[in-house]
Protein backbone atom coordinates (compact mmCIF):
# COMPACT_ATOMS: atom_id res chain seq x y z
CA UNK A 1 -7.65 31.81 -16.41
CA UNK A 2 -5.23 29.04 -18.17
CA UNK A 3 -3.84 25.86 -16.79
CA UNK A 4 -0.74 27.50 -15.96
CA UNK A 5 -2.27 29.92 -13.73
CA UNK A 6 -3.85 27.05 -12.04
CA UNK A 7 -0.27 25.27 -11.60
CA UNK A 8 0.51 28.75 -9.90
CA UNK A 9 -2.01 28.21 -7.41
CA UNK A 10 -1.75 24.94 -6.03
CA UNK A 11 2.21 25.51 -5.55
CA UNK A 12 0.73 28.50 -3.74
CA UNK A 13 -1.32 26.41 -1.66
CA UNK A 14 0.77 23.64 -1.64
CA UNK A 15 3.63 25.51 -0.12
CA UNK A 16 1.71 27.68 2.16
CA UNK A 17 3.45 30.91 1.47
CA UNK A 18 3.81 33.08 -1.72
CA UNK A 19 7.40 33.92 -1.39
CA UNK A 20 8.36 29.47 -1.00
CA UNK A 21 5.84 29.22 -3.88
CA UNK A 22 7.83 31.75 -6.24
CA UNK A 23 11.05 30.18 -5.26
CA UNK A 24 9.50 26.74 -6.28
CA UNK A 25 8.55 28.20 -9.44
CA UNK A 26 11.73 29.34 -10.07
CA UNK A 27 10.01 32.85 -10.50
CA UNK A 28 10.36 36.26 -8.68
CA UNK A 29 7.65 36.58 -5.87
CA UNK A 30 5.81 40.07 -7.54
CA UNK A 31 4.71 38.91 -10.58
CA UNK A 32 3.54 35.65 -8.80
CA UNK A 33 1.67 37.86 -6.59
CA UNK A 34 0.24 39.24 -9.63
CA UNK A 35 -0.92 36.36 -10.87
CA UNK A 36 -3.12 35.72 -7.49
CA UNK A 37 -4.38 38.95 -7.82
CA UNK A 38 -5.42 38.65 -11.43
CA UNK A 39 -7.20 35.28 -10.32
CA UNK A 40 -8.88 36.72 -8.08
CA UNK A 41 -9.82 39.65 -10.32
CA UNK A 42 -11.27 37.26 -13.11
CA UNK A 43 -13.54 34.93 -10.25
CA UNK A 44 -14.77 37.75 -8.00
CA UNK A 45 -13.76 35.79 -5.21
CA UNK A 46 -11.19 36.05 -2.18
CA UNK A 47 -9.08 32.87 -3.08
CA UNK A 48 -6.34 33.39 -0.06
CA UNK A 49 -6.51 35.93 2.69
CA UNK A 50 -3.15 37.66 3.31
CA UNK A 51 -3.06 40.35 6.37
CA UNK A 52 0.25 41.82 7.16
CA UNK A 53 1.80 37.96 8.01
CA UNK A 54 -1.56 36.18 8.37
CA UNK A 55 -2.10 34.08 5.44
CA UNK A 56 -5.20 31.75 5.56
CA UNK A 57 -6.77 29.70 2.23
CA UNK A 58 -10.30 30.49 1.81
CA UNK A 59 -13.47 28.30 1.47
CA UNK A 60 -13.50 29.08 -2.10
CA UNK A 61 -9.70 28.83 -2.67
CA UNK A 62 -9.79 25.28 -1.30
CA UNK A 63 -12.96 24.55 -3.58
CA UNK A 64 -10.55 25.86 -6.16
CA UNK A 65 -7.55 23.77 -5.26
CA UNK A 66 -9.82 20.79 -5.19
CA UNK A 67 -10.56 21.23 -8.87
CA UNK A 68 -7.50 22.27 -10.33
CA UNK A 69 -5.43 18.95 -9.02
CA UNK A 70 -7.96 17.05 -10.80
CA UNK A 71 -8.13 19.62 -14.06
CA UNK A 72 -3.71 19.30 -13.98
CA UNK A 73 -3.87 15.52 -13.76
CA UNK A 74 -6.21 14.99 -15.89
CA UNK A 75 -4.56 17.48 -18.64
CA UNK A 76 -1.28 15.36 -17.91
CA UNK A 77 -2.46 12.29 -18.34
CA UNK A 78 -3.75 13.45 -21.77
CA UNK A 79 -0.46 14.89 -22.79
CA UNK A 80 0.99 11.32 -21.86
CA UNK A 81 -1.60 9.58 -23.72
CA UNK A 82 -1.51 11.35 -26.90
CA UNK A 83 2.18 11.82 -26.54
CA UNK A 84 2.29 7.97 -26.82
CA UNK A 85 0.85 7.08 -29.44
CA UNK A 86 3.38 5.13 -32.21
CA UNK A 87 6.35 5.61 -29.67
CA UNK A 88 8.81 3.48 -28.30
CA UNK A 89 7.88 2.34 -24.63
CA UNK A 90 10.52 5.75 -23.08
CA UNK A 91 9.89 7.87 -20.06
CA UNK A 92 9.75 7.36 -16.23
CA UNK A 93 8.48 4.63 -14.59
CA UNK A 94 7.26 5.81 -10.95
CA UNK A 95 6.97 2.58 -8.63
CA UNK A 96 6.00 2.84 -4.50
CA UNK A 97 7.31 -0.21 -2.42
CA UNK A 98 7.49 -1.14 0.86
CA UNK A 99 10.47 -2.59 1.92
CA UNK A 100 8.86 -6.16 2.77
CA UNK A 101 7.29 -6.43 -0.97
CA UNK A 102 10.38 -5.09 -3.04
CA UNK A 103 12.47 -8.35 -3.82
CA UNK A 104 8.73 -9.91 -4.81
CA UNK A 105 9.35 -7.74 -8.18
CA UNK A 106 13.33 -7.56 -8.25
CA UNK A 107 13.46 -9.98 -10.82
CA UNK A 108 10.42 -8.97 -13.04
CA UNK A 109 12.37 -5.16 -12.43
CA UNK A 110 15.45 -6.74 -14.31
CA UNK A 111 13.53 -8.25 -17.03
CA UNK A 112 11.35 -5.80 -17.85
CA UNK A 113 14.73 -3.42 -17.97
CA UNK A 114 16.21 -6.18 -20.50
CA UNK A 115 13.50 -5.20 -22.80
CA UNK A 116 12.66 -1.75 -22.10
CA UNK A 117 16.53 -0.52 -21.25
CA UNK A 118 14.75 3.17 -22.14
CA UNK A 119 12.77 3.26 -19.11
CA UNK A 120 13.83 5.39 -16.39
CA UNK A 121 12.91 3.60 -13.27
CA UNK A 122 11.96 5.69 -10.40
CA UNK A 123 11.69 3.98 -6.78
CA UNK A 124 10.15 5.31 -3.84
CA UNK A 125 9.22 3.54 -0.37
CA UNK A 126 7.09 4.16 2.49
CA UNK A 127 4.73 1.65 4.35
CA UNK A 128 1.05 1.07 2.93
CA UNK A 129 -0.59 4.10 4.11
CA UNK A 130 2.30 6.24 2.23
CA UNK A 131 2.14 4.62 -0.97
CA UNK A 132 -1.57 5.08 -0.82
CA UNK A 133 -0.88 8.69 -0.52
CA UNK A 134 1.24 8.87 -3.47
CA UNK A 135 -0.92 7.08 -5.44
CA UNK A 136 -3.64 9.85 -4.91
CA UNK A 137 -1.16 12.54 -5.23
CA UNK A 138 -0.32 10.88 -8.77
CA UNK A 139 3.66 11.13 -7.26
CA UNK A 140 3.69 7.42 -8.53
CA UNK A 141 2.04 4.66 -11.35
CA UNK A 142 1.85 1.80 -9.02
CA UNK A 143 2.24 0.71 -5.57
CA UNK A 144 3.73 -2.20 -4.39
CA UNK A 145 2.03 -2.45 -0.98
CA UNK A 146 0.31 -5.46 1.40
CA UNK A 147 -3.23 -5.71 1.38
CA UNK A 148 -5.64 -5.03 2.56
CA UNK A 149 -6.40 -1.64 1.36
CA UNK A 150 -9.29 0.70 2.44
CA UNK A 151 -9.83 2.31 -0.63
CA UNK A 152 -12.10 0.65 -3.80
CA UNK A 153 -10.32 2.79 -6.50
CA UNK A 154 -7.91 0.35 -7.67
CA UNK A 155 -7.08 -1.99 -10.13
CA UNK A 156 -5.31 -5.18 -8.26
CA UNK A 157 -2.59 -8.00 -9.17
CA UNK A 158 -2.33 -10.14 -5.88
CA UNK A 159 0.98 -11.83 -5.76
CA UNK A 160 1.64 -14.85 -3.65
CA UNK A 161 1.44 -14.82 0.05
CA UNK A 162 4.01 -14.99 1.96
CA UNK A 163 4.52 -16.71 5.47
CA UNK A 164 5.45 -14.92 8.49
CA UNK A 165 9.24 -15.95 10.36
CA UNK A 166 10.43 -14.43 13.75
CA UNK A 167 13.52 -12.58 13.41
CA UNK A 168 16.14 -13.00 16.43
CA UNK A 169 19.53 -11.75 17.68
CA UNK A 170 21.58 -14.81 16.71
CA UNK A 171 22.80 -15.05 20.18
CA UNK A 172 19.41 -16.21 21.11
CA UNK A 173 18.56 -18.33 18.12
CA UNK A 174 20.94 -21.18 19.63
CA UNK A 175 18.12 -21.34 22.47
CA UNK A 176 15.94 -22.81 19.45
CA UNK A 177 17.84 -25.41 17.97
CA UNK A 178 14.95 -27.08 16.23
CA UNK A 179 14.76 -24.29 13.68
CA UNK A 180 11.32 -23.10 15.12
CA UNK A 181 9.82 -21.11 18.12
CA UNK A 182 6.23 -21.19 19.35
CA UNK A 183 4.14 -18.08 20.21
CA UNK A 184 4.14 -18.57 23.87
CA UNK A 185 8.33 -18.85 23.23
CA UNK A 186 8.29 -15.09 21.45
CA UNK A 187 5.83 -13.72 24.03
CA UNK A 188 8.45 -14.09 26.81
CA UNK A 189 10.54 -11.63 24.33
CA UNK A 190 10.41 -7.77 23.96
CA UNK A 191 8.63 -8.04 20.65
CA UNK A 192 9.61 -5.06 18.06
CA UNK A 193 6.79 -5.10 15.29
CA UNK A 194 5.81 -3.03 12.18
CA UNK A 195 3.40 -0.80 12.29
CA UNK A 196 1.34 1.54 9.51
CA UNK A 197 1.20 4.87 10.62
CA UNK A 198 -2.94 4.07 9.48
CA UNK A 199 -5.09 1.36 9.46
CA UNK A 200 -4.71 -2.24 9.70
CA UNK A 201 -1.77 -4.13 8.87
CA UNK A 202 1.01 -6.38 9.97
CA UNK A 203 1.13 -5.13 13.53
CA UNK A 204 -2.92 -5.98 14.16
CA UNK A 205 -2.18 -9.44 12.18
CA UNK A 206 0.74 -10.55 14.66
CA UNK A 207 -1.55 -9.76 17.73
CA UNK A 208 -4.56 -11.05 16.90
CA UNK A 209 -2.60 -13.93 16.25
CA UNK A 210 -1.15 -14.38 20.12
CA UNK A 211 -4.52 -13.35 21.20
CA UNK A 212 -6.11 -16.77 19.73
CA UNK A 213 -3.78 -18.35 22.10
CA UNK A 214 -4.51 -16.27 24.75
CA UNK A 215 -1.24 -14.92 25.06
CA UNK A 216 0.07 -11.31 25.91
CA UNK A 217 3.01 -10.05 23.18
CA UNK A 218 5.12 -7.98 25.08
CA UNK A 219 5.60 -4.79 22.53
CA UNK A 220 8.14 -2.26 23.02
CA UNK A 221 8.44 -0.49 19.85
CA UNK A 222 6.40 -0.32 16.76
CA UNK A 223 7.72 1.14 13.45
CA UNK A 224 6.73 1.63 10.00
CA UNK A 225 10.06 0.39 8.30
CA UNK A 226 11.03 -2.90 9.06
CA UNK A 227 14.74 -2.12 8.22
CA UNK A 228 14.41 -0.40 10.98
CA UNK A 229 13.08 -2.75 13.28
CA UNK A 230 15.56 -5.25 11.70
CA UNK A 231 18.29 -3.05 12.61
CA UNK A 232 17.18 -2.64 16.60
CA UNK A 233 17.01 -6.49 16.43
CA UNK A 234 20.64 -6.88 15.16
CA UNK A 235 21.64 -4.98 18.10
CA UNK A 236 19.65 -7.65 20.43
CA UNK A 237 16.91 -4.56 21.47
CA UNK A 238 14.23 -8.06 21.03
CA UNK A 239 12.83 -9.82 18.29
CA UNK A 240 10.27 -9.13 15.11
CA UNK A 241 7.83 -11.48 12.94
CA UNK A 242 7.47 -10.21 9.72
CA UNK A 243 6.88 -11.71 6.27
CA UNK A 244 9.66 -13.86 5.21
CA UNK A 245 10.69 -11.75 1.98
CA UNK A 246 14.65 -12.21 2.48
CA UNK A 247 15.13 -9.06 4.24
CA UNK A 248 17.56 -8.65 6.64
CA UNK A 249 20.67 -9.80 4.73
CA UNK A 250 23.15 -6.89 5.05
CA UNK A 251 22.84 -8.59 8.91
CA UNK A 252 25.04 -11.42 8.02
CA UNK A 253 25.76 -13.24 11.02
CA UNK A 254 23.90 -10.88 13.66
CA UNK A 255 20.38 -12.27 13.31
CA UNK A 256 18.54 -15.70 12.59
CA UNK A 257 15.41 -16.64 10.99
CA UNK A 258 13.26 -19.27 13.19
CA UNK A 259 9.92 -20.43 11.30
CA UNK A 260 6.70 -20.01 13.68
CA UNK A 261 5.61 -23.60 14.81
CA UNK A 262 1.88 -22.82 15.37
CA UNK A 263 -0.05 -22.07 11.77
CA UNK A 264 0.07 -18.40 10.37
CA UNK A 265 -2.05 -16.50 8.16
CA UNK A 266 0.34 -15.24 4.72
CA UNK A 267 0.53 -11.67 3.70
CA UNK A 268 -1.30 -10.51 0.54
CA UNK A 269 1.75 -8.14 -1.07
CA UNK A 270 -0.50 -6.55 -4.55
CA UNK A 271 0.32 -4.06 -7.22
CA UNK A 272 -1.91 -1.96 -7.36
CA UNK A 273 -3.05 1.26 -9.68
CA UNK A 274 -5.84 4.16 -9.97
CA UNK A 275 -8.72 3.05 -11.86
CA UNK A 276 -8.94 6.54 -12.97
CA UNK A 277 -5.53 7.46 -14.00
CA UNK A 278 -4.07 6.95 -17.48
CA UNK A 279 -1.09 4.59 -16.97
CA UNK A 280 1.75 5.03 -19.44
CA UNK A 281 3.06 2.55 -22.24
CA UNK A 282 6.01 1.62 -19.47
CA UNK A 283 3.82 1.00 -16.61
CA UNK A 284 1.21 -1.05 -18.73
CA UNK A 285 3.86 -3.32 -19.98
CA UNK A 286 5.34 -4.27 -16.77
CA UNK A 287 1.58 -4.67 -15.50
CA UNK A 288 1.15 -7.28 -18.10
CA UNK A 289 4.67 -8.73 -17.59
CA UNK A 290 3.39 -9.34 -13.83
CA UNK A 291 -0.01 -10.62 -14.91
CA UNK A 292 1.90 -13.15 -17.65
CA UNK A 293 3.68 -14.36 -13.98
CA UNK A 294 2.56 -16.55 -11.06
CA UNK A 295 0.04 -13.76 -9.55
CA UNK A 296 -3.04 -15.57 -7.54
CA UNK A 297 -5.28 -12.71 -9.40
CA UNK A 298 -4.97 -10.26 -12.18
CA UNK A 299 -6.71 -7.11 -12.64
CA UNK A 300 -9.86 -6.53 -15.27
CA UNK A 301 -9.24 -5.16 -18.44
């Protein structure tokens, strides 16, 4: 059994039928089949069940699975290493951002591009609990996410905090000409918030927040992209809090940032990495370009 056999199987897995997996592979479906079969053959083992259109992973094809992700990424990250050794900083830079913490690196982006203009950046978005995901699934070198984070298996750089603003249909912001609203102003609104689709986050931080002044937010929609909820705003659906990261400026005219007149905790927007994944020349370089700027904390060594 080689490592290539073992890429067979988790696209297998992974797609959940052989004939999806072969087109994946860009390979006919029999000799895929074969390849099962052989694997099977070699371990003594049922690794998937197939009965006329019944198809079902077994214990011991899972325990498989489990061990050949980490055997593939680990063989990867070896390739990479080796492969870098003497070489120009090249290759693919894989960054996960949510939308609030992307212009917090826009600038460090462009400068590190200045210097490395060989570096294919690669930019993918999703809320916390997403970038988490592709972190794990190795789809990405680091996350740009808010804390907190559940997980201990990370290296962190905590950037500044950031305050939270409410967000309202312009319309309505002449209501507040002092530039401000209080909480018990917003919680006469329909409130629109972001929300991770796991664990704590934004959403739990804005009502916690009314609930120390025993107040009552009035929530009609939760959502994990706030250029979503930024949208529904525009279109005077309510009004959001959310860190003040300059979002919302394709709105123009259509919405208006009020600061919060009662005192708010900041967001903690981090980069963050595996501990136990190699991280390229490209990805360590803009790692210590962000640690060389005005982070509040900066990862071990």
């Amino acid at each position: 059994m080689d490592m290539k056999q073992l890429h067979y199987f988790c696209v297998i897995v992974e797609e959940g039928q052989i004939t999806k997996a072969a087109r994946m592979l860009n390979m006919a479906q029999p000799p895929l089949s074969q390849q099962l079969k052989n694997m099977e053959d070699e371990l003594g083992v049922k690794l998937i069940y197939r009965e006329g259109k019944k198809w079902e992973v077994t214990e011991a094809g899972y325990a498989l699975y489990t061990r050949a992700k980490r055997l593939l990424s680990e063989m990867e990250d070896t390739c990479r290493e080796i492969g870098e050794f003497e070489s120009n900083v090249t290759g693919t830079l894989s960054i996960g951002t949510s939308s609030v913490c992307m212009s917090l690196i826009t600038e460090q982006l462009s400068r590190f591009h200045q210097e490395y203009p060989e570096v294919y950046v690669k930019i993918g978005h999703g809320d916390t609990h997403h970038l988490e995901e592709l972190l794990h699934q190795n789809k990405v070198d680091l996350a740009l996410l808010l804390l907190p984070v559940d997980d201990c298996s990370y290296h962190t750089i905590e950037l500044e905090g950031v305050s939270f603003v409410a967000v309202l249909p312009c319309e309505w912001a002449d209501r507040h000409t002092s530039g401000q609203i209080t909480l018990q102003e917003a919680a006469s609104y329909d409130l629109l918030l972001a929300r991770r689709t796991e664990g704590h986050g934004l959403y739990e931080t804005v009502i916690r927040k009314f609930q120390e002044h025993h107040l009552i937010p009035r929530v009609v929609l939760d959502c994990p992209e706030i250029s979503t909820i930024l949208a529904l705003v525009s279109t005077g659906m309510g009004i959001t809090i959310i860190p003040d990261t300059g979002l919302g400026q394709e709105y123009g005219d259509r919405i208006r940032t009020l600061s919060i007149k009662e005192p708010f905790p900041f967001t903690r927007p981090a980069v963050v990495w595996r501990k136990d994944r190699y991280l390229s020349n490209a990805a360590r370089k803009l790692v210590e370009q962000l640690q060389a700027g005005d982070t509040k904390k900066t990862a071990p060594e």
